[in-house]
N, C-alpha and C. Protein backbone atom coordinates (compact mmCIF):
# COMPACT_ATOMS: atom_id res chain seq x y z
N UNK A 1 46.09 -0.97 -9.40
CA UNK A 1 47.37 -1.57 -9.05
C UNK A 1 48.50 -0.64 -9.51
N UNK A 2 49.55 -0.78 -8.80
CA UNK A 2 50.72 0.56 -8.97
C UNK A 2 51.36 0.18 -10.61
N UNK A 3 51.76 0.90 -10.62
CA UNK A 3 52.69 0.44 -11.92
C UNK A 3 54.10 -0.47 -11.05
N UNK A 4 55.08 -0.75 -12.14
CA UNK A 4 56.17 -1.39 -12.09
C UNK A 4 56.86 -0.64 -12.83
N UNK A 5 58.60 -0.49 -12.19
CA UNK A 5 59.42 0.20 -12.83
C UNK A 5 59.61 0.47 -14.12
N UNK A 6 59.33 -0.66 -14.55
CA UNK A 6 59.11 -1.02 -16.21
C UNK A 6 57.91 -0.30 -16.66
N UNK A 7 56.78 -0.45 -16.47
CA UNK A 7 55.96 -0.41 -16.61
C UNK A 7 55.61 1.64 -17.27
N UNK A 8 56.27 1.91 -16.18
CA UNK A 8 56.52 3.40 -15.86
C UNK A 8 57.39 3.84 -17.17
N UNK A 9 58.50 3.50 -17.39
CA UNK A 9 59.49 3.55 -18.24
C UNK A 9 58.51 3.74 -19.85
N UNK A 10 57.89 1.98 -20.27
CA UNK A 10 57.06 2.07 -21.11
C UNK A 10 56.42 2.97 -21.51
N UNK A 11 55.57 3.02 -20.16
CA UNK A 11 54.61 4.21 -20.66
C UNK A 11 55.08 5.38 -20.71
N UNK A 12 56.48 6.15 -20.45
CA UNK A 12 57.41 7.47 -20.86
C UNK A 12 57.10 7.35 -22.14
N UNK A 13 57.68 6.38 -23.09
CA UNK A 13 58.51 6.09 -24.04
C UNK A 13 56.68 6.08 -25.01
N UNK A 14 55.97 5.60 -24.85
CA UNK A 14 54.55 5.53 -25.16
C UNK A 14 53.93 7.42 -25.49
N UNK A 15 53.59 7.26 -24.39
CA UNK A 15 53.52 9.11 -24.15
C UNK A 15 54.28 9.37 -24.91
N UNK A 16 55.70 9.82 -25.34
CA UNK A 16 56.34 10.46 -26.16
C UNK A 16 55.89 10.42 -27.50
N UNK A 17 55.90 9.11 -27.84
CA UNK A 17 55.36 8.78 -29.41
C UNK A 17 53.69 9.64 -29.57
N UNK A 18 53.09 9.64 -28.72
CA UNK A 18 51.79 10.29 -28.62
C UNK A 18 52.15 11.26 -28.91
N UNK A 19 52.92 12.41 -28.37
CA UNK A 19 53.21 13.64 -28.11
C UNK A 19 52.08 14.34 -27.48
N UNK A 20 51.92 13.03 -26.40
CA UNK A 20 50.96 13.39 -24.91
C UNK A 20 51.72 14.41 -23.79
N UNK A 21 52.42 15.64 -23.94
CA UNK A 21 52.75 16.37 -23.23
C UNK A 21 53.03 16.08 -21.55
N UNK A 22 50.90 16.53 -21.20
CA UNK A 22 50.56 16.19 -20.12
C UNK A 22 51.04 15.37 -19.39
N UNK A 23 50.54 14.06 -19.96
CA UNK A 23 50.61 12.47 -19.79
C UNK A 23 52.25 12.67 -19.40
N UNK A 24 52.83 12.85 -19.81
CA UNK A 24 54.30 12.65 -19.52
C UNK A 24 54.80 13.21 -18.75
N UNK A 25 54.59 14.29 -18.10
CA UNK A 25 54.69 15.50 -16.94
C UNK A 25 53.89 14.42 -15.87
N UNK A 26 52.59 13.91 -16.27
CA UNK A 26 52.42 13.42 -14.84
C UNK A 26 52.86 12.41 -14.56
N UNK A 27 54.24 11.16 -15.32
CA UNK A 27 54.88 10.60 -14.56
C UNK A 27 56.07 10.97 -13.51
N UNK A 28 56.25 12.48 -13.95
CA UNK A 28 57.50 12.82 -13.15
C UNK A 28 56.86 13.34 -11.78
N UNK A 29 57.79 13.10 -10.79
CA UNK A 29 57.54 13.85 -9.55
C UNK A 29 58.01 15.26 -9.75
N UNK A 30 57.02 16.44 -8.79
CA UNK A 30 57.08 17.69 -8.50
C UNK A 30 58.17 18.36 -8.89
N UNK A 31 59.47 17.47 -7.98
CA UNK A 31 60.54 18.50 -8.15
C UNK A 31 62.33 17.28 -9.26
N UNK A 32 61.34 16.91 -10.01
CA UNK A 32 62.37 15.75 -10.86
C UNK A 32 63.62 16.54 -11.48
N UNK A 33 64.39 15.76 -11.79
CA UNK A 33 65.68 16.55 -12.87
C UNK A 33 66.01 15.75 -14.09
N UNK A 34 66.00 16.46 -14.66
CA UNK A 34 66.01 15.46 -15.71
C UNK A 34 67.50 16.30 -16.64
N UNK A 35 68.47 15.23 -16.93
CA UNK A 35 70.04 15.78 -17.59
C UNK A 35 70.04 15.30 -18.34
N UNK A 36 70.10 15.96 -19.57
CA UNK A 36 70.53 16.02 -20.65
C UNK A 36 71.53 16.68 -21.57
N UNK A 37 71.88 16.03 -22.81
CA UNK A 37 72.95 16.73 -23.74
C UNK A 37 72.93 17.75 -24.42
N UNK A 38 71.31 18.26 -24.56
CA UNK A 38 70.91 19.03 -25.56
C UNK A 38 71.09 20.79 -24.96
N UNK A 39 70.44 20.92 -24.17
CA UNK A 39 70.72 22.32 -23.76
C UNK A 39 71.88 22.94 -23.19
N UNK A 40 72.17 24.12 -23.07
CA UNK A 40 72.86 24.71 -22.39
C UNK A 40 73.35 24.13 -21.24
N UNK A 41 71.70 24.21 -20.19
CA UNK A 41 71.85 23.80 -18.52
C UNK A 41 72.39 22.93 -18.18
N UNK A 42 71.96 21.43 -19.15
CA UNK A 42 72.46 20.12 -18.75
C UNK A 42 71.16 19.73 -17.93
N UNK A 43 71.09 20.41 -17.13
CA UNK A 43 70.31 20.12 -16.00
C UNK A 43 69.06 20.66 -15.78
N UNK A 44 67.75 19.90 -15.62
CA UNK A 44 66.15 20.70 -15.77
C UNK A 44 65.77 20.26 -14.55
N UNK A 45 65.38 21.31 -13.68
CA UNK A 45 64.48 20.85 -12.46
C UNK A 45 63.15 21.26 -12.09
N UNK A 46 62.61 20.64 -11.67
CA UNK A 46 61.09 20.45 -12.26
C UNK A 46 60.41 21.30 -12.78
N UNK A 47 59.02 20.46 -12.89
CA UNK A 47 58.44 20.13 -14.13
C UNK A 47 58.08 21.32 -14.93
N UNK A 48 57.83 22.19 -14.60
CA UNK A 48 58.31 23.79 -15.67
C UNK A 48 59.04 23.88 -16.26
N UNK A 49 60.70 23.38 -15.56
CA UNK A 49 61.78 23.34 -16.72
C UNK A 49 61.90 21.86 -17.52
N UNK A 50 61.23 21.27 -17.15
CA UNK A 50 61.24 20.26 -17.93
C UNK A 50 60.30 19.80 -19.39
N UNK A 51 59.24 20.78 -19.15
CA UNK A 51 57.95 20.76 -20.09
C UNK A 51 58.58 21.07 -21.55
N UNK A 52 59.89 22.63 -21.49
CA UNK A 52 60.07 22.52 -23.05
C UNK A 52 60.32 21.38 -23.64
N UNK A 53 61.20 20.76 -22.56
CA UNK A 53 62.23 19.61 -23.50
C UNK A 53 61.51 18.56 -23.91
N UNK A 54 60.47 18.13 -22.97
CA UNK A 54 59.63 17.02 -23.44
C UNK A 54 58.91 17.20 -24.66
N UNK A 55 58.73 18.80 -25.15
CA UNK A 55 58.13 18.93 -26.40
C UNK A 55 58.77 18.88 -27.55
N UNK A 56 60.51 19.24 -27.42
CA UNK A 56 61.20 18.75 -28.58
C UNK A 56 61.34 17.45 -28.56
N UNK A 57 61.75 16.85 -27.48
CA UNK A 57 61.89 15.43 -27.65
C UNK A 57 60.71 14.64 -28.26
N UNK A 58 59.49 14.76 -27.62
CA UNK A 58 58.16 14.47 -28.73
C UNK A 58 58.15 14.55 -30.43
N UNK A 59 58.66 15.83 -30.40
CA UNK A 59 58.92 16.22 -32.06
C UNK A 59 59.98 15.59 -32.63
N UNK A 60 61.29 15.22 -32.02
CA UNK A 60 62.37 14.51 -32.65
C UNK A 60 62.06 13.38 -32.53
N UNK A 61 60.98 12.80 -31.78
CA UNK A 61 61.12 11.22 -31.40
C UNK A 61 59.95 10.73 -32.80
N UNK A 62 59.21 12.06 -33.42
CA UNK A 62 58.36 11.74 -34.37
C UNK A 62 58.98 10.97 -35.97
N UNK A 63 58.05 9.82 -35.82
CA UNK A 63 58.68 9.23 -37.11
C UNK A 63 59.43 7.99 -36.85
N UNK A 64 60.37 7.87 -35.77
CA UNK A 64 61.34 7.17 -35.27
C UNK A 64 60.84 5.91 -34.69
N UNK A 65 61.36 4.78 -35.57
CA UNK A 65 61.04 3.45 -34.39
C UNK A 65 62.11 3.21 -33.66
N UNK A 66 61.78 2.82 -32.31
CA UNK A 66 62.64 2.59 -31.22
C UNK A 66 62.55 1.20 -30.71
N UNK A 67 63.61 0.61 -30.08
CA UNK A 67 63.81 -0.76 -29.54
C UNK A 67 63.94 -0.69 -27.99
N UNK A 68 63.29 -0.86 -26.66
CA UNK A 68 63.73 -0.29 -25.53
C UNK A 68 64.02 -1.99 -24.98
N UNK A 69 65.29 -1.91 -24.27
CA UNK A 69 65.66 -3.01 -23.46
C UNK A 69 66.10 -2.66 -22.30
N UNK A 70 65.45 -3.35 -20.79
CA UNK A 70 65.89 -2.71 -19.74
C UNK A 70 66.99 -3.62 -19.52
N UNK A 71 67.96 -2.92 -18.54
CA UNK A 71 69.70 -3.51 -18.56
C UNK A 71 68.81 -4.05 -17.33
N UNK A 72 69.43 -5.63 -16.80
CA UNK A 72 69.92 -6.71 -16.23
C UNK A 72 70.44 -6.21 -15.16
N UNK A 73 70.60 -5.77 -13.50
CA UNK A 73 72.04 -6.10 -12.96
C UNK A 73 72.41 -6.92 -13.39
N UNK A 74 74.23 -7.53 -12.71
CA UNK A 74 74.79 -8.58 -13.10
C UNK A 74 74.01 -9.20 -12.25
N UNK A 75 73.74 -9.21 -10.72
CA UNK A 75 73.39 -10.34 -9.85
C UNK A 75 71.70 -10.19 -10.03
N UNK A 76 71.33 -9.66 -11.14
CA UNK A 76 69.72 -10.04 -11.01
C UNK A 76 68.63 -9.58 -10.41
N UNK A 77 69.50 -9.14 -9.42
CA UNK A 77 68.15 -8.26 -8.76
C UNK A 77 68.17 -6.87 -9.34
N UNK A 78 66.90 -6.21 -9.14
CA UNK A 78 66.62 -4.83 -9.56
C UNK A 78 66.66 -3.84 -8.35
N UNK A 79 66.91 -2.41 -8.93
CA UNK A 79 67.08 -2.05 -7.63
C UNK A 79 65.82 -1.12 -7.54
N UNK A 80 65.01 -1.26 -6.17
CA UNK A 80 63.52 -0.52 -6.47
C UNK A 80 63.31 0.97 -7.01
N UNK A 81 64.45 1.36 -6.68
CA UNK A 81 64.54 3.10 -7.10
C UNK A 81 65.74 3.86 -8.40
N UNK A 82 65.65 2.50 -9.29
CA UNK A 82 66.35 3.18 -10.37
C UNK A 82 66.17 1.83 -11.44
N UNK A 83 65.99 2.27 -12.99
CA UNK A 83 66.17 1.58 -13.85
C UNK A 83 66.86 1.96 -14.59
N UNK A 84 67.51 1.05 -15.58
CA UNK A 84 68.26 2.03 -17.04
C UNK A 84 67.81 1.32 -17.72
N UNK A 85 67.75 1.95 -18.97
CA UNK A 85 66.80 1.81 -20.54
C UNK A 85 67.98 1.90 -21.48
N UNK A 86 68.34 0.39 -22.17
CA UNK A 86 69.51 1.22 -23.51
C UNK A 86 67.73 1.21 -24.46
N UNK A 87 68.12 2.06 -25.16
CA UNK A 87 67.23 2.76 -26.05
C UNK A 87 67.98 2.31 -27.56
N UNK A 88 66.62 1.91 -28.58
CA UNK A 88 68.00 2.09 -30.03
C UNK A 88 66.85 3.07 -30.64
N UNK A 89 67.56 4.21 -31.20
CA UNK A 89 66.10 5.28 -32.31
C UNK A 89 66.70 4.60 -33.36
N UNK A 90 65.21 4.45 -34.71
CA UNK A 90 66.16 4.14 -36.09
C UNK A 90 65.29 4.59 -36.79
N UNK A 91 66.04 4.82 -37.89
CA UNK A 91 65.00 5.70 -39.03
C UNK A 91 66.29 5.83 -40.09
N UNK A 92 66.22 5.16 -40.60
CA UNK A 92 67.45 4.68 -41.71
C UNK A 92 68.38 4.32 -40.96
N UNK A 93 69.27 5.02 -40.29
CA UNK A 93 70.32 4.93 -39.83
C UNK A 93 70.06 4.51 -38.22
N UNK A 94 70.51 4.23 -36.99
CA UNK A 94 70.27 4.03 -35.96
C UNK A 94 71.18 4.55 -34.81
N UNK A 95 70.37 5.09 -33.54
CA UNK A 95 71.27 5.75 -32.18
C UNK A 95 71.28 5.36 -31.30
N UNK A 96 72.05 5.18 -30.24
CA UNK A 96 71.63 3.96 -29.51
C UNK A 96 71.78 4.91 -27.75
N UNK A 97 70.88 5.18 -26.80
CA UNK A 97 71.00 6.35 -26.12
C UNK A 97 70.75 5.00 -24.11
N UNK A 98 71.23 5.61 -23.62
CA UNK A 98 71.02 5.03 -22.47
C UNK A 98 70.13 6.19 -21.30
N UNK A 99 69.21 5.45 -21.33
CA UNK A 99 68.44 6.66 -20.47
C UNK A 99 67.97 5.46 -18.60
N UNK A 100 68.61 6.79 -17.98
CA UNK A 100 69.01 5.84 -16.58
C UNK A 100 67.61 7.12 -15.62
N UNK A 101 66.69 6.17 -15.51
CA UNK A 101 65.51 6.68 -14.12
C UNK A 101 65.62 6.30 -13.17
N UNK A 102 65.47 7.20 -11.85
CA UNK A 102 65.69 7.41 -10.72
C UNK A 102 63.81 7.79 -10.34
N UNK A 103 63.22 6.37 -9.45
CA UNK A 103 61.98 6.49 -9.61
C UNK A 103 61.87 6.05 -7.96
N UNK A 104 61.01 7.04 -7.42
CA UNK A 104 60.14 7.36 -5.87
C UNK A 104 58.94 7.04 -5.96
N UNK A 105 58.57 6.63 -4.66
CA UNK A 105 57.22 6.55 -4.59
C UNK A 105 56.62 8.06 -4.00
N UNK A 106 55.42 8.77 -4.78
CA UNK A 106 55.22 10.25 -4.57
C UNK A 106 53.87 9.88 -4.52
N UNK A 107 52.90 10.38 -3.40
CA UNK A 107 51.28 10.63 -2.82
C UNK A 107 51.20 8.84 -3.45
N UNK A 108 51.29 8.18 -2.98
CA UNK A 108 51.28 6.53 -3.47
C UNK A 108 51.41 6.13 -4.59
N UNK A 109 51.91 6.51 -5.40
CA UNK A 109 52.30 6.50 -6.80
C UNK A 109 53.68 6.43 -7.33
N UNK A 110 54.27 5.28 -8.48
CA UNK A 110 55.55 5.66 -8.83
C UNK A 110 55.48 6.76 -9.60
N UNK A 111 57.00 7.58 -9.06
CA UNK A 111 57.06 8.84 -10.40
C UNK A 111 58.24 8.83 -10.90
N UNK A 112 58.75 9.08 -11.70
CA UNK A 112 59.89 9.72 -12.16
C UNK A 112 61.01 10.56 -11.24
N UNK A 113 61.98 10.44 -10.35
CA UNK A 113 62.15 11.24 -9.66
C UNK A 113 63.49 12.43 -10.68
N UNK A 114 64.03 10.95 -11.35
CA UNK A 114 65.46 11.65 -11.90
C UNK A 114 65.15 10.67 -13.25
N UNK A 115 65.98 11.50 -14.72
CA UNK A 115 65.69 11.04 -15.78
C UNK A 115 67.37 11.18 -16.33
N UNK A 116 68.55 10.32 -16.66
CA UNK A 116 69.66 10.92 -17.48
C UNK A 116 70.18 10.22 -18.56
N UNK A 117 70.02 11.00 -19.89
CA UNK A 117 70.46 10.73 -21.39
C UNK A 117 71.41 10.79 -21.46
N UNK A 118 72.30 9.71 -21.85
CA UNK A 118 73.71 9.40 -22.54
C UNK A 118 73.59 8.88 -23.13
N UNK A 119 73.90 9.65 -24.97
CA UNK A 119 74.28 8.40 -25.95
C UNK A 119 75.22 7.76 -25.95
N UNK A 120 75.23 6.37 -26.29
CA UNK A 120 76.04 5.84 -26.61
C UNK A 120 77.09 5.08 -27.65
C-alpha cells in the first residue's frame, strides 16, 4: 500500500534519527530540491547535491528530541502535493523550524519532490 503524505514525512524525520543516509535519498525523487539556510547555494538539486546535507543534518539531528506536527489548512482539506511540518528540535533549549514538502507521485510511488527549511 502507498504511503500517505504523512506517512512519507515520518518516515524522513525517522531515517534521519537513524542516520539511514540511503533510506532517505530514496524518499526523494531523481531530480528534488531541497532549500535551505545552511549553505552557500540555498538551493540543492538532486540527489548528489543533496546527499552532503542529509549527512550533516543526520549528525546535527543526533541527540535531539523532536516534536513533528503537520499544519491544518484553514478549510481542512489537504492538498495532495504538498505538506508542511512545524518541527520543534530540543535538547535543553528548543528550535522550532518549518519544513514545507512538495511530494509527486514518481514510477508509482510517493517521493519527495521539493523539501524547504525555515526557522521559525
Amino acid at each position: 500500500m502507498p504511503w500517505s503524505n504523512e506517512d512519507l514525512v515520518f518516515q524522513y524525520f525517522k531515517l534521519i534519527e537513524n542516520k539511514d543516509i540511503d533510506g532517505i535519498l530514496d524518499l526523494f525523487d531523481y531530480d528534488a530540491v531541497v532549500t535551505e539556510p545552511f549553505s552557500k547555494s540555498k538551493e540543492l538539486r538532486g540527489k548528489a547535491s543533496i546527499e552532503p546535507f542529509l549527512k550533516v543534518a543526520a549528525m546535527a539531528n543526533s541527540g535531539l528530541d523532536r516534536k513533528i506536527k503537520i499544519e491544518k489548512s484553514a478549510n481542512g482539506k489537504t492538498d495532495p502535493d504538498k505538506l508542511i511540518a512545524l518541527i520543534t528540535f530540543e535538547k535543553g533549549d528548543n528550535t522550532k523550524a518549518r519544513f514545507t514538502f512538495g511530494i509527486a507521485n514518481s514510477d508509482g510511488a510517493r517521493k519527495i519532490k521539493s523539501m524547504r527549511i525555515e526557522f521559525v
